[in-house]
Protein backbone atom coordinates (compact mmCIF):
# COMPACT_ATOMS: atom_id res chain seq x y z
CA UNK A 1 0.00 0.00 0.00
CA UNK A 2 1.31 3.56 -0.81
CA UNK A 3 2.75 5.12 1.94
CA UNK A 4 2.65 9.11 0.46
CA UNK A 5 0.47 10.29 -2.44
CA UNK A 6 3.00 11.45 -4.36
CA UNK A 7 4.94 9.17 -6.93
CA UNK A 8 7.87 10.91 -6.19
CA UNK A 9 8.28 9.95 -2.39
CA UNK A 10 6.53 6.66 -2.91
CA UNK A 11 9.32 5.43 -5.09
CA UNK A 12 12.25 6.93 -3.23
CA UNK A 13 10.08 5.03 0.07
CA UNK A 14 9.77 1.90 -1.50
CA UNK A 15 13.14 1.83 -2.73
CA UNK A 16 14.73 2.51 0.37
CA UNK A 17 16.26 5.81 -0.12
CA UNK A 18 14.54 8.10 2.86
CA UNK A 19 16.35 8.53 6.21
CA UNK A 20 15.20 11.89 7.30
CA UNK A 21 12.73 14.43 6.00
CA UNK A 22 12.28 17.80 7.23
CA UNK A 23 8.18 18.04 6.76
CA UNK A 24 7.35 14.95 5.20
CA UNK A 25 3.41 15.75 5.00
CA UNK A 26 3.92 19.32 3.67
CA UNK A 27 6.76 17.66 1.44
CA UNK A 28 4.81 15.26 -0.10
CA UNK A 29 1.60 17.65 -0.50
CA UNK A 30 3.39 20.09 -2.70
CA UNK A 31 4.87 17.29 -4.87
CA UNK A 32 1.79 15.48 -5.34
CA UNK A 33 -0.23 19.09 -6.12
CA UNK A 34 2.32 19.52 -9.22
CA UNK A 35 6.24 19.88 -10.15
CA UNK A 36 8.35 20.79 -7.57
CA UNK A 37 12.29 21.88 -8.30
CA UNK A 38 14.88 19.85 -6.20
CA UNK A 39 18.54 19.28 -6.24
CA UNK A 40 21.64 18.06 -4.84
CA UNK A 41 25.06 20.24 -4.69
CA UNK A 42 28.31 18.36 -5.18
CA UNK A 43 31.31 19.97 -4.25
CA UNK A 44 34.41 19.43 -7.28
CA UNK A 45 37.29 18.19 -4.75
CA UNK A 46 38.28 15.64 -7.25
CA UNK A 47 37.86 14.37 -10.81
CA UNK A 48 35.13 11.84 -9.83
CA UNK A 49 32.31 11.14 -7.62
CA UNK A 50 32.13 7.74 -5.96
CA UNK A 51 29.55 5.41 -5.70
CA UNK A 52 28.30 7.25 -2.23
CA UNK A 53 27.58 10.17 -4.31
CA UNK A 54 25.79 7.82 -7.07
CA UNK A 55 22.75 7.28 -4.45
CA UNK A 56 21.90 11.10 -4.48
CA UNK A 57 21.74 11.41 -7.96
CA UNK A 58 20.03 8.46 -8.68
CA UNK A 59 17.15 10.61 -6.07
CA UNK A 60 17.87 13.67 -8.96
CA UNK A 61 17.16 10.55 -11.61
CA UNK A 62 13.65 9.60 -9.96
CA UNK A 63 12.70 13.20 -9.11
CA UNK A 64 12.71 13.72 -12.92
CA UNK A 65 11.44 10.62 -13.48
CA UNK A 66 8.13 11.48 -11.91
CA UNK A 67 8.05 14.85 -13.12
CA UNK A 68 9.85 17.24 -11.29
CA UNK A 69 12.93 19.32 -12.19
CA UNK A 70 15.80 18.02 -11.10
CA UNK A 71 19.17 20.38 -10.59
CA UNK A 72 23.01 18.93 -10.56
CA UNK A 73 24.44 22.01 -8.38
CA UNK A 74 28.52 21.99 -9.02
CA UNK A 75 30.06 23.58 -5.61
CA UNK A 76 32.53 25.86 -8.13
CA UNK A 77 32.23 28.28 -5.01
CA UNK A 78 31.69 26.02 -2.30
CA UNK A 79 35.25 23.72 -2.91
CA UNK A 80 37.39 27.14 -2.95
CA UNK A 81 36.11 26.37 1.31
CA UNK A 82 35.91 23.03 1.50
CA UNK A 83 33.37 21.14 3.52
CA UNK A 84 34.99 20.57 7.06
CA UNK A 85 31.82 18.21 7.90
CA UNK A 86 33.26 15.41 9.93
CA UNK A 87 36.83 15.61 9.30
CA UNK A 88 39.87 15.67 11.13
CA UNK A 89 41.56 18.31 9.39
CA UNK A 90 40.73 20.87 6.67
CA UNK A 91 41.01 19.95 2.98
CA UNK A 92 43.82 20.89 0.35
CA UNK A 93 42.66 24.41 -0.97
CA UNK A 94 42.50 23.85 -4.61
CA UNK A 95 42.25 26.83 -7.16
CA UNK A 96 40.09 28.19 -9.68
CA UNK A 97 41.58 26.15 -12.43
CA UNK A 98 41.73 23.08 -10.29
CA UNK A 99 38.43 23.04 -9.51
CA UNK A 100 36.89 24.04 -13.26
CA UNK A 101 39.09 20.30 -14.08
CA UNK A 102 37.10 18.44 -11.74
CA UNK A 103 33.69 19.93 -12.48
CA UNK A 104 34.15 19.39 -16.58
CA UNK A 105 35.28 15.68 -15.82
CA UNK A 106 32.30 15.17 -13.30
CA UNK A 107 29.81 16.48 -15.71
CA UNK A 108 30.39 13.85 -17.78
CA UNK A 109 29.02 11.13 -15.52
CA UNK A 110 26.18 13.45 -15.04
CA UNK A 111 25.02 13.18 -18.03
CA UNK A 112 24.92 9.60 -18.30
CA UNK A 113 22.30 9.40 -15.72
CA UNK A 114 20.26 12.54 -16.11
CA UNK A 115 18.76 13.93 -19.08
CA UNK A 116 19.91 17.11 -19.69
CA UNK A 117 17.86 17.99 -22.93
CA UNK A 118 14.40 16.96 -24.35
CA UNK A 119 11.25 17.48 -22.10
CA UNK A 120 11.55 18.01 -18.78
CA UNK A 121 15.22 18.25 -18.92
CA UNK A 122 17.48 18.80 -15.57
CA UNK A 123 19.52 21.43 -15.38
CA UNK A 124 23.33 21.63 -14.08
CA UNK A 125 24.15 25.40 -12.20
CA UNK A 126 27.86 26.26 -10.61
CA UNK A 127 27.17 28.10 -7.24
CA UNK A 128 30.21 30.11 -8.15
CA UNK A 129 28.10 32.18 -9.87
CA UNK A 130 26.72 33.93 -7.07
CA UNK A 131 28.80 32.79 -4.20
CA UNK A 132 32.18 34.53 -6.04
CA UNK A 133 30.14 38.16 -6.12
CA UNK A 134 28.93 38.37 -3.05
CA UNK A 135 29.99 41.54 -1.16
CA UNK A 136 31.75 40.39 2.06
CA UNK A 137 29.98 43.18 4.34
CA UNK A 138 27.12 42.83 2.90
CA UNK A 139 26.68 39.19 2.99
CA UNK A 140 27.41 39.16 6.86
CA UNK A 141 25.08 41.68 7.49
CA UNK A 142 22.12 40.38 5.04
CA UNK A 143 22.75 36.43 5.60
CA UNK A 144 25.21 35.75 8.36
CA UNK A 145 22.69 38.08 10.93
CA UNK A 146 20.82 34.83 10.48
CA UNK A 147 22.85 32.25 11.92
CA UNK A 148 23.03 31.05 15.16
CA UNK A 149 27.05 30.04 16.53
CA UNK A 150 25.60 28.43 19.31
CA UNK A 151 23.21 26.04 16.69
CA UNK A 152 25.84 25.56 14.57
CA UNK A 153 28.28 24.16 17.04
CA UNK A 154 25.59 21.80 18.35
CA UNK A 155 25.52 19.88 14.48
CA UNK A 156 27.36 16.71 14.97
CA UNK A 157 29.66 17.39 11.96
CA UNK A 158 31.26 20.39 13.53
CA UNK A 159 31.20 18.96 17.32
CA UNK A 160 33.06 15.68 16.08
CA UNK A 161 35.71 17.52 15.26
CA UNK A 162 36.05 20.00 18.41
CA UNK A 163 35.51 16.95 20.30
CA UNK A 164 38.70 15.68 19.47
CA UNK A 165 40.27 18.78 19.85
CA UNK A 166 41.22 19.21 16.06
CA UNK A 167 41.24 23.04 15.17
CA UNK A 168 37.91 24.35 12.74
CA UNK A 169 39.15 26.89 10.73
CA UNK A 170 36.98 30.20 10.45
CA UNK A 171 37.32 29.40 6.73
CA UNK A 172 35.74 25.88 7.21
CA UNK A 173 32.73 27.58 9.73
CA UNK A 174 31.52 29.49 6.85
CA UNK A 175 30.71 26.43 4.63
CA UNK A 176 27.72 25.49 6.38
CA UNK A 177 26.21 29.59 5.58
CA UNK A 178 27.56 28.96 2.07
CA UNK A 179 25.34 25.79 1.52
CA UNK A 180 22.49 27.20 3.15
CA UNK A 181 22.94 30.79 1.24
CA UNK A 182 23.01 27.95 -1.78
CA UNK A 183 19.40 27.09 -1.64
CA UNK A 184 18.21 29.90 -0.67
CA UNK A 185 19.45 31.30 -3.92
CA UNK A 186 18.00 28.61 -6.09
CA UNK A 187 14.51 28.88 -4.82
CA UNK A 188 15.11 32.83 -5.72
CA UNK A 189 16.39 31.72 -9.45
CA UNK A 190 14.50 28.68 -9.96
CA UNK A 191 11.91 28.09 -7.20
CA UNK A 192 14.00 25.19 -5.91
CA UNK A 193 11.90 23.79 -2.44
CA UNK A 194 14.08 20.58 -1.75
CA UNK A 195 17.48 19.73 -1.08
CA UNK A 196 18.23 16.12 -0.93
CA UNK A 197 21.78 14.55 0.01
CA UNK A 198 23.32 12.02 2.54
CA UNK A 199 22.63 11.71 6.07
CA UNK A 200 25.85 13.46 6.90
CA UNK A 201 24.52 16.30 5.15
CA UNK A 202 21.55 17.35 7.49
CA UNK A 203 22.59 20.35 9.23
CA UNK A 204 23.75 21.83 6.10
CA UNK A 205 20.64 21.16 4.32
CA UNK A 206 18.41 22.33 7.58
CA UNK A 207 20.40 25.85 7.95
CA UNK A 208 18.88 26.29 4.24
CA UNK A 209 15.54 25.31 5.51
CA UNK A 210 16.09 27.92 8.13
CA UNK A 211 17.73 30.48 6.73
CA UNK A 212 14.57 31.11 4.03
CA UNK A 213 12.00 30.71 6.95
CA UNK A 214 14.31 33.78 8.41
CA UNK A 215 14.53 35.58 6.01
CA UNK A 216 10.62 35.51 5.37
CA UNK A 217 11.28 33.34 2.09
CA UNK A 218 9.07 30.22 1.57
CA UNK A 219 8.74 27.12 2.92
CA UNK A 220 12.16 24.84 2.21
CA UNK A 221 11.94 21.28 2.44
CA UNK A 222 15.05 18.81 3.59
CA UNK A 223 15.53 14.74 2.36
CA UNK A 224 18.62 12.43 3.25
CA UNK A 225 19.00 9.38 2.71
CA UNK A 226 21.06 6.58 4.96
CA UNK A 227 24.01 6.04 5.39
CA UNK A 228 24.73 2.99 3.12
CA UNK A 229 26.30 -0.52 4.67
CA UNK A 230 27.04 -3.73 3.61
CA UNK A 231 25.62 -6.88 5.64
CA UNK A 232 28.69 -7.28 7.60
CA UNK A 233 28.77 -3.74 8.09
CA UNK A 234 31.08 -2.16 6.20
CA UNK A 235 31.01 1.02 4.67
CA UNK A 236 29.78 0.90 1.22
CA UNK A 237 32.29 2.50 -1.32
CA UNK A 238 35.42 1.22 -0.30
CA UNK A 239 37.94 -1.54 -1.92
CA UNK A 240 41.59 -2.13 -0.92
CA UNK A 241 42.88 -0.03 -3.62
CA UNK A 242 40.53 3.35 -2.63
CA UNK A 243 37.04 4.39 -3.63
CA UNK A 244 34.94 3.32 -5.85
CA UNK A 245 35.29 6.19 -8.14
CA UNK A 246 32.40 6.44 -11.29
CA UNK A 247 34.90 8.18 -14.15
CA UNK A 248 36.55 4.98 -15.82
CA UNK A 249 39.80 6.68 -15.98
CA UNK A 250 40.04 6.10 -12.23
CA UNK A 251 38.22 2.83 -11.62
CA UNK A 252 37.45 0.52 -14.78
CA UNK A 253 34.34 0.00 -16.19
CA UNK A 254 35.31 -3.78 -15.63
CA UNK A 255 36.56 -3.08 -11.94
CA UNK A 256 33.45 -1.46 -11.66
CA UNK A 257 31.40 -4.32 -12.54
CA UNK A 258 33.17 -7.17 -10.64
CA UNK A 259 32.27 -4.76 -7.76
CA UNK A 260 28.97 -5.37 -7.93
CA UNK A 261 29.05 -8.65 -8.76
CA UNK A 262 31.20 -9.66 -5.25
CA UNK A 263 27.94 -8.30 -3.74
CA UNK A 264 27.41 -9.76 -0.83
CA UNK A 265 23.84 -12.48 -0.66
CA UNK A 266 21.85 -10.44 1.73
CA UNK A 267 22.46 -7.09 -0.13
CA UNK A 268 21.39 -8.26 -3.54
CA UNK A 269 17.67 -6.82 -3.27
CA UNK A 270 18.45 -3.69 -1.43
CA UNK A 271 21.67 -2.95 -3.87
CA UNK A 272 18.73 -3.60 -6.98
CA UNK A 273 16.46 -1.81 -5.62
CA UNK A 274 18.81 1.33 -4.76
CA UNK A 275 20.99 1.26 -7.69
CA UNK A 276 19.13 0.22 -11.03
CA UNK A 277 15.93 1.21 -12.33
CA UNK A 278 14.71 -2.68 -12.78
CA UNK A 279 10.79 -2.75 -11.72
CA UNK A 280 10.69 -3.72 -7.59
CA UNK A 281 8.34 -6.85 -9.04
CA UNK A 282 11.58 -8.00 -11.22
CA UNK A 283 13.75 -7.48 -8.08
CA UNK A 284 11.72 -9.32 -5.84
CA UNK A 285 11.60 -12.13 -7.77
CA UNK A 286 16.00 -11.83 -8.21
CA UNK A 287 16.11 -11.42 -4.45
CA UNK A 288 13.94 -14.51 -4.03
CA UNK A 289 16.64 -16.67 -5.39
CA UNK A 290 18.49 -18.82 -3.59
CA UNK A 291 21.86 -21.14 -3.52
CA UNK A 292 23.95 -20.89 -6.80
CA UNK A 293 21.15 -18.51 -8.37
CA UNK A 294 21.90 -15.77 -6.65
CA UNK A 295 24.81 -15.50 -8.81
CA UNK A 296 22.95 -14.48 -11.19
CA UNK A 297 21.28 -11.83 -9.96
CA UNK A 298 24.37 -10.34 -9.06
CA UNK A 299 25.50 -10.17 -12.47
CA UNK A 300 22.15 -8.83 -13.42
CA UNK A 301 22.92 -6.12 -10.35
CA UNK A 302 26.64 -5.69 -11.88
CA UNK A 303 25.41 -5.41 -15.32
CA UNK A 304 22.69 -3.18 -15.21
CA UNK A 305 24.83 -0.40 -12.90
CA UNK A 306 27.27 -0.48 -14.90
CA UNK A 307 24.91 0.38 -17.62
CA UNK A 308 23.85 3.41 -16.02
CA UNK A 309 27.18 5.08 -15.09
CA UNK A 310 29.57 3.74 -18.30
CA UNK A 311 27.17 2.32 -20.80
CA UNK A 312 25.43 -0.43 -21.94
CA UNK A 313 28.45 -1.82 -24.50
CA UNK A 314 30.94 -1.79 -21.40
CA UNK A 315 28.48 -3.41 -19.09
CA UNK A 316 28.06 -5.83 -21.31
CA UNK A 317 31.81 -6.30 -22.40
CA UNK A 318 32.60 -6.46 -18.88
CA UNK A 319 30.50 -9.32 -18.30
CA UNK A 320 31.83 -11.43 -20.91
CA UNK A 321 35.60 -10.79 -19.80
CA UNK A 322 34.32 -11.82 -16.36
CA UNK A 323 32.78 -15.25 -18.31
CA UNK A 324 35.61 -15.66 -19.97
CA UNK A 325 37.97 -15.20 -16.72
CA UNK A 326 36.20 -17.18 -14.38
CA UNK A 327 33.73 -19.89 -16.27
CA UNK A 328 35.80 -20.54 -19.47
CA UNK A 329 39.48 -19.48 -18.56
CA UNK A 330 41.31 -16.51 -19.02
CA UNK A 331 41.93 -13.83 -21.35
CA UNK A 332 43.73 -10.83 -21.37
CA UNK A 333 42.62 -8.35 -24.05
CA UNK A 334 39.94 -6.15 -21.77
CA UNK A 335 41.25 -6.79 -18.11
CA UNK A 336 42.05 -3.13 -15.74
CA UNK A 337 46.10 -2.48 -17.00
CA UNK A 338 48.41 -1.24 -14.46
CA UNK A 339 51.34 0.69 -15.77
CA UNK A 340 55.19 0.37 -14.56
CA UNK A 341 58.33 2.07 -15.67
CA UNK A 342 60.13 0.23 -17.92
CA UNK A 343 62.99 1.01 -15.93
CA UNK A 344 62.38 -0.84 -12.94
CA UNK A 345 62.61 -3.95 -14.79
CA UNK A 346 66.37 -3.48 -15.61
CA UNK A 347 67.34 -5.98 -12.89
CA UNK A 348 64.30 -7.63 -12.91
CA UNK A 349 61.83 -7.93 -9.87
CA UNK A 350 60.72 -10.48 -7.64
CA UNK A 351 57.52 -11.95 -7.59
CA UNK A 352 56.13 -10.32 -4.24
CA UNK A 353 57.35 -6.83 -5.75
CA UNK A 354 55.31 -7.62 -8.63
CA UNK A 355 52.44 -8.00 -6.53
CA UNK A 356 52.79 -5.31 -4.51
CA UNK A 357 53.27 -3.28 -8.10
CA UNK A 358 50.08 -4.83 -9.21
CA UNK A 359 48.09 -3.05 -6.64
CA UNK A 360 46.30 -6.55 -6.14
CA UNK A 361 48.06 -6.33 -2.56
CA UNK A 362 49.18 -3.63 -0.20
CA UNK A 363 52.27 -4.48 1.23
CA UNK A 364 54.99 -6.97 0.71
CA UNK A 365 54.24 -8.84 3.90
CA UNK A 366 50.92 -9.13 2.49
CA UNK A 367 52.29 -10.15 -1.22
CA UNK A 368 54.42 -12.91 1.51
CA UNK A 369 51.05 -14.06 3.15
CA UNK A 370 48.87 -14.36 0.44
CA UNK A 371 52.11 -16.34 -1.52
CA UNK A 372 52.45 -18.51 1.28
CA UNK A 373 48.70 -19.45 0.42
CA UNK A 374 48.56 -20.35 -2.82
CA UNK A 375 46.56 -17.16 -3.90
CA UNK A 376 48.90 -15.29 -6.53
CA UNK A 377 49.19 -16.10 -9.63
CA UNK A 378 51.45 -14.78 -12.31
CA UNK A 379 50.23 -15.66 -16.34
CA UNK A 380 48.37 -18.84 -14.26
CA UNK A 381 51.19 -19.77 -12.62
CA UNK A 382 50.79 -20.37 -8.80
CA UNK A 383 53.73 -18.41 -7.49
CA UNK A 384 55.70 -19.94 -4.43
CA UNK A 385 58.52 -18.03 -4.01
CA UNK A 386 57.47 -14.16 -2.77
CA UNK A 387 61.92 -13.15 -3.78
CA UNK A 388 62.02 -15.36 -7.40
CA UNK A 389 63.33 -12.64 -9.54
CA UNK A 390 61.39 -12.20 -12.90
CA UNK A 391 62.91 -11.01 -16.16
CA UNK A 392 60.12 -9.08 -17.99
CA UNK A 393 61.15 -9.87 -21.28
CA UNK A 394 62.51 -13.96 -20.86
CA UNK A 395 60.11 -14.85 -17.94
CA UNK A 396 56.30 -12.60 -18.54
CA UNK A 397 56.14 -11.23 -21.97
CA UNK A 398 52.94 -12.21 -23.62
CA UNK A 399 51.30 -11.33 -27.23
CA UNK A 400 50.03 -8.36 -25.91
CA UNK A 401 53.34 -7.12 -24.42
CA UNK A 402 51.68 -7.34 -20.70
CA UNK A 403 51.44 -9.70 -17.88
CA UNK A 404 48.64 -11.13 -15.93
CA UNK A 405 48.65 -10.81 -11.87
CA UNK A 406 45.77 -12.99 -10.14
CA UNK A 407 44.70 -12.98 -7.02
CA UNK A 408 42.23 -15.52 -6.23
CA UNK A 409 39.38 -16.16 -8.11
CA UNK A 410 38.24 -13.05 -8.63
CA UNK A 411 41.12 -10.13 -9.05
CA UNK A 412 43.21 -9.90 -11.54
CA UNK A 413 45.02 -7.31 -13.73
CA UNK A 414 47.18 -6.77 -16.42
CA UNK A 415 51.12 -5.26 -15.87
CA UNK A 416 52.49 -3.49 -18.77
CA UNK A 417 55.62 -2.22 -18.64
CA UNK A 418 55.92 1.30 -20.39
């Protein structure tokens, strides 16, 4: 049975997306009485987003599915600050040029999952278009009259950090009146009334909410969504190597994919239901299956993300080099490449350095321990011997003038020498 009247917060509901909402009757009122504007703000502090960030803008994709205008914000303003929210220490100031980079690489996952053109298309805005001619004095007097110190210190995001008596810079404080400045200046432009992000984001989106009740501006609404786990409870985002980044220049469309596919069993129907845009009767009946079957719909999970953030051909490439890899043997031609300097190889290297080089393991007393059982493999070799010193050219070459490093069952990667 429906839980709201609108479409919009029925499917974000029933998908499992909601963990707080500011009003959630006047919320879903307005949004079931017509269009409503909404958007999420993503700060440009690197050349990707990571699959955290993919949750919020798969919110943007449903908003716009069901009708509403959906805005990417780009925080061209926002990262020349930084956002100090639970942090130990302040981020590395980037510049102007720095931060134009990441924005012009990050709009390019954008637009695989929103539509940007046609009807009803979403928009994309850069807050440093009003943030970077603001009048100092008058800002503080207009806006910062507004905010409370003694509110703003209560947020969990800033007391985590004076709890453990790391230093908040008076640059850092003035995020938070940034972001909520932010939204009050897109329901001015664009009659924006929600601001949706993750749950670490709710004081930041609430100062908005407050800010435009303050100023006598209307009524501002406020949506986050959980913090997302694994099973085991883990973190979700996170490999050995670093994030899970969504550019492919960072983290392989095949990468990417085997991901998904290592899903754990009892995350299957909540990953489907979060991530793809499969109908929840289809994902019921993929959660419903059990023993060797759920295999299956993990690679229906893997493939169909992957879809969505690098396209259908390298979802669907990725899945065969997986086939081919672990059902039918290996091959090399479409595997992640890791580059080394040709020069390192003058001596030759041993086989733990290799691994280490591989990025398949961290450390070379890892490389050791994972040697020691069985679990590396060099061009299907099991290796023994972590010090064996390996000529590139007599001992690894291959056709395609790389190497392949395997780490059990499922990692492996090719080292080309460059």
């Amino acid at each position: 049975m429906a839980k709201f009247k609108s479409d919009f917060l029925n499917v974000l509901d029933q998908r499992g997306f909601i963990h707080q909402v500011s009003d959630p009757e006047g919320l879903d009122a307005l949004a079931a009485k017509g269009p409503i504007s909404g958007y999420v703000g993503y700060d440009a502090t690197a050349t990707s987003i990571h699959i955290g960030n993919l949750i919020t803008v798969t919110m943007l994709y449903w908003l716009q599915e069901t009708g509403h205008k959906a805005i990417s914000l780009m925080g061209g303003g926002t990262s020349m600050v930084g956002d100090p929210s639970f942090r130990d220490d302040q981020r590395q100031l980037l510049t102007v040029e720095q931060i134009q980079t990441n924005i012009d690489s990050i709009q390019r996952v954008y637009s695989n999952i929103l539509r940007y053109d046609g009807s009803n298309p979403a928009i994309m805005v850069n807050n440093a278009d009003w943030l970077l001619k603001l009048n100092y004095v008058e800002f503080l007097r207009d806006v910062g009259r507004y905010f409370s110190v003694n509110r703003m210190l209560s947020f969990d995001s800033v007391k985590l950090r004076l709890d453990r008596e790391q230093s908040l810079s008076f640059l850092e404080f003035n995020y938070m009146i940034m972001q909520g400045y932010d939204f009050v200046e897109l329901n001015r432009r664009y009659g924006t009334v929600l601001q949706m992000g993750g749950s670490d984001q709710w004081g930041n989106i609430i100062n908005g909410v407050d800010l435009s009740h303050r100023m006598g501006r209307p009524q501002l609404y406020a949506l986050t969504t959980p913090l997302l786990t694994t099973a085991s409870g883990q973190k979700m985002g996170k490999t050995a190597s670093g994030a899970v980044w969504l550019n492919g220049d960072l983290f392989s469309p095949y990468d990417f994919w085997q991901y998904f596919r290592n899903t754990e069993d009892a995350d299957v129907g909540k990953f489907l239901k979060i991530f793809t845009r499969l109908p929840l009767d289809e994902i019921a009946r993929l959660e419903a299956l059990g023993g060797a079957e759920i295999n299956d719909a993990k690679k229906v999970l893997a493939t169909e993300i992957t879809t969505i953030v690098h396209g259908r051909e390298a979802a669907e490439q990725s899945a065969v080099t997986a086939k081919a890899l672990f059902e039918s043997g290996a091959t090399l031609g479409t595997l992640p490449t890791v580059l080394m300097p040709i020069g390192e190889w003058t001596e030759g290297r041993s086989s733990g350095a290799i691994a280490v080089a591989s990025g398949l393991v961290n450390s070379g007393s890892e490389a050791r321990r994972k040697i020691g059982e069985g679990a590396l493999r060099i061009n299907d070799l099991v290796v023994t011997d972590p010090n064996k010193i390996l000529l590139y050219a007599h001992d690894l070459y291959q056709d395609t003038g790389a190497f392949k490093v395997q780490l059990g069952k499922k990692k492996t990667v090719l080292v080309k020498p460059v």
